[in-house]
Protein backbone atom coordinates (compact mmCIF):
# COMPACT_ATOMS: atom_id res chain seq x y z
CA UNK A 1 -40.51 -19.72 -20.76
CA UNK A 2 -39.54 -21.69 -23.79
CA UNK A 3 -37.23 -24.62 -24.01
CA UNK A 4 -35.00 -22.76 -25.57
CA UNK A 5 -34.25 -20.50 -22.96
CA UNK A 6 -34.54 -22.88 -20.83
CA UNK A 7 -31.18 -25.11 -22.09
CA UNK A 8 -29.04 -21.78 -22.61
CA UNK A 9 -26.79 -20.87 -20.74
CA UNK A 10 -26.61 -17.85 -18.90
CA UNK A 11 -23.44 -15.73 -18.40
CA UNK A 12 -23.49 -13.79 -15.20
CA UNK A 13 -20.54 -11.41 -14.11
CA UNK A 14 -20.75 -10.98 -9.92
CA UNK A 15 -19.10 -8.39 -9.42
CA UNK A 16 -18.07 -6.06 -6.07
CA UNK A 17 -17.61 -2.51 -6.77
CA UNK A 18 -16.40 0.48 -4.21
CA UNK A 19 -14.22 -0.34 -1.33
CA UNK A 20 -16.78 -2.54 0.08
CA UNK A 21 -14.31 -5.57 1.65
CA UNK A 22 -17.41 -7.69 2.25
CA UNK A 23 -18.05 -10.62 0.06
CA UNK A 24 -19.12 -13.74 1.36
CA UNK A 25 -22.70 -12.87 -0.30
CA UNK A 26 -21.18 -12.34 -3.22
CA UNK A 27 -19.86 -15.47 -3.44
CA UNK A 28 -23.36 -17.28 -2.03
CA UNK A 29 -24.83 -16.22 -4.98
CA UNK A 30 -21.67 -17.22 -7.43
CA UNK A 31 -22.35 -20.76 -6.00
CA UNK A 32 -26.34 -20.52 -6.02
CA UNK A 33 -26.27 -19.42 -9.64
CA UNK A 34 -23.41 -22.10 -11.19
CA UNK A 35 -25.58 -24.17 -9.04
CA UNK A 36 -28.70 -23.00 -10.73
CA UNK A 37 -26.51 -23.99 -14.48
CA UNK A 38 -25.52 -20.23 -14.92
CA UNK A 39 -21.95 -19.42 -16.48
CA UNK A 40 -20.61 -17.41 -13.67
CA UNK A 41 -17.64 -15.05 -13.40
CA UNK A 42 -16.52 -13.43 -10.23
CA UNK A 43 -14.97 -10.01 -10.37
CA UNK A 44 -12.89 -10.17 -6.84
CA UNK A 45 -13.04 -7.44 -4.72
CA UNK A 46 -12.50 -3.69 -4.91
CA UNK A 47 -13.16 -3.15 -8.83
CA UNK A 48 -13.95 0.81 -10.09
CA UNK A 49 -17.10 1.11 -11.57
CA UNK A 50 -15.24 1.03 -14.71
CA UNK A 51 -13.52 -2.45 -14.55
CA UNK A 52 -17.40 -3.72 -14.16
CA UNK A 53 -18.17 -2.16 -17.02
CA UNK A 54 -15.08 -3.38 -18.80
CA UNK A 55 -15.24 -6.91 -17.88
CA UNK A 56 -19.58 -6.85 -18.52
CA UNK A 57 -18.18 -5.92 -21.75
CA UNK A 58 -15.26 -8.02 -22.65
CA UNK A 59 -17.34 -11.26 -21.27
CA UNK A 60 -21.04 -10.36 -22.92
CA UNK A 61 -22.65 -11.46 -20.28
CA UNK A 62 -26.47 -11.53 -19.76
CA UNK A 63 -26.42 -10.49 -16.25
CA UNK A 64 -24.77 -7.95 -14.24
CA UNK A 65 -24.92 -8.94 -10.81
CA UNK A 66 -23.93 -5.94 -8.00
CA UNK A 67 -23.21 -6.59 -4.42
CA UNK A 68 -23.11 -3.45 -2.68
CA UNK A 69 -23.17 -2.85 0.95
CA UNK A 70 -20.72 0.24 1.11
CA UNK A 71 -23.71 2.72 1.25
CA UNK A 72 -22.12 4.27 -1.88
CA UNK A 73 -24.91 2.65 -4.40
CA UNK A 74 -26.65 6.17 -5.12
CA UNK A 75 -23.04 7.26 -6.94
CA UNK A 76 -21.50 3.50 -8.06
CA UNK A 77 -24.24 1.76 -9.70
CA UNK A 78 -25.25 4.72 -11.89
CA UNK A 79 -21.52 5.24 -13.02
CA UNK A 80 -21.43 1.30 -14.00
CA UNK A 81 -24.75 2.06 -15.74
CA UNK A 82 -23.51 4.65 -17.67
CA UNK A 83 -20.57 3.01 -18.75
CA UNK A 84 -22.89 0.07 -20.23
CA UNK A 85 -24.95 2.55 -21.95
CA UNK A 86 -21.84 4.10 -23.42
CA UNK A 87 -20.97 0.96 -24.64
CA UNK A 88 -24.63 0.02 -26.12
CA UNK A 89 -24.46 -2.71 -23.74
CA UNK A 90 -27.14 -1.69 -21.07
CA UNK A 91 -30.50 -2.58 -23.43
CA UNK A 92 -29.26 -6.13 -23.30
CA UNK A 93 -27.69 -6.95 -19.68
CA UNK A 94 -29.93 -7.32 -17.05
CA UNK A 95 -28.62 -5.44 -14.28
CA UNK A 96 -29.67 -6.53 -10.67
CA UNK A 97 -28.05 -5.64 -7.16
CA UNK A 98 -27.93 -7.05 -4.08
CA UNK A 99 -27.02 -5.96 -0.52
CA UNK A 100 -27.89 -2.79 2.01
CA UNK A 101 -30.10 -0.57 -0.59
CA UNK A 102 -32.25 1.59 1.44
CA UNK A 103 -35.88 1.66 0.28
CA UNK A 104 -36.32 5.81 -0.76
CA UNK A 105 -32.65 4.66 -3.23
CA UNK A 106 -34.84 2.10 -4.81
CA UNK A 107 -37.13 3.97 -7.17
CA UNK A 108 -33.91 6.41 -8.45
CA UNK A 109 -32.01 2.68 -9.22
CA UNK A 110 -34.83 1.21 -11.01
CA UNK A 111 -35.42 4.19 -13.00
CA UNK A 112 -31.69 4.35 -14.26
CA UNK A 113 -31.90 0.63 -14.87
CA UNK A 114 -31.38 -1.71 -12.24
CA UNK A 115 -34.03 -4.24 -13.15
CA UNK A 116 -33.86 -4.94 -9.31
CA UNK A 117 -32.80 -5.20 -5.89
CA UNK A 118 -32.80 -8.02 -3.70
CA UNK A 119 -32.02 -6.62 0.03
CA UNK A 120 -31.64 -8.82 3.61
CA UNK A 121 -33.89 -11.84 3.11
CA UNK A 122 -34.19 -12.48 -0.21
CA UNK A 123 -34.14 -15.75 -1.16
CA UNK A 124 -31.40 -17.54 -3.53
CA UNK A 125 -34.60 -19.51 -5.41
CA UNK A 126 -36.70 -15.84 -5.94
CA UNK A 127 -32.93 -14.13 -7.34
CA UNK A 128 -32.53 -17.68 -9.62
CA UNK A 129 -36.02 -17.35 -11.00
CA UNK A 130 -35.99 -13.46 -11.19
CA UNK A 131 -32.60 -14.07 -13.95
CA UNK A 132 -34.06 -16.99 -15.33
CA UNK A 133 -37.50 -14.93 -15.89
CA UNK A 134 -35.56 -11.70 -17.20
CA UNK A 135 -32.51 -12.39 -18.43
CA UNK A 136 -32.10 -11.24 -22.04
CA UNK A 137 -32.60 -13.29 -25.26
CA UNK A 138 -30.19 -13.52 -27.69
């Protein structure tokens, strides 16, 4: 990694998408990534897959961060997706999600363009270094 990347600063957008009420992980990893000297914006709860998109948008950020534990990932996270591509904005956000992601949804996810998924037990440290590792230059 060079220095460079090192010293800027990432944006992040957390965001909650779906009816899914749950968010204390969410905000765990809001904390563990200003901790970690990431910019970090917090969507709040029950945003349409549109209102990501929007506010990925509006805020350029380098990382779109998913929490999903609704069990409605297969239809939400492609829509979001889409709307980034739509917007030319997909090629240079990395897109990861977190939460309940069953492992036969994985490989459909990862081919639409979730760079990946961190399920029950993943570490705060492994998530910080996966963003640090793959977050986009600019």
């Amino acid at each position: 990694m060079s220095t460079e990347q090192e010293q800027r600063t990432i944006r992040c957008l957390v965001a909650k998408v779906g009816l899914d009420g749950h968010d204390r992980g969410a905000h765990v990893i809001a904390r563990a990534f200003r901790d970690a000297g990431f910019e970090v914006i917090y969507s709040g709860l029950h945003k349409a897959p549109d209102e990501i998109v929007q506010a990925a948008v509006q805020e350029d950020v380098d990382v779109l961060g998913i929490s999903i534990l609704s069990g409605a990932h297969n239809t939400l996270v492609p829509k979001i997706l889409d709307g980034l591509r739509e917007y030319d904005a997909l090629e240079d956000t990395l897109v990861i999600v977190g939460g309940i992601v069953p492992e036969d949804d994985r490989k459909a996810l990862r081919e639409a363009g979730v760079a990946e998924i961190f399920g029950p037990g993943a570490t705060m440290e492994e998530t910080v270094r996966f963003v640090r590792e793959n977050a986009p230059e600019r």
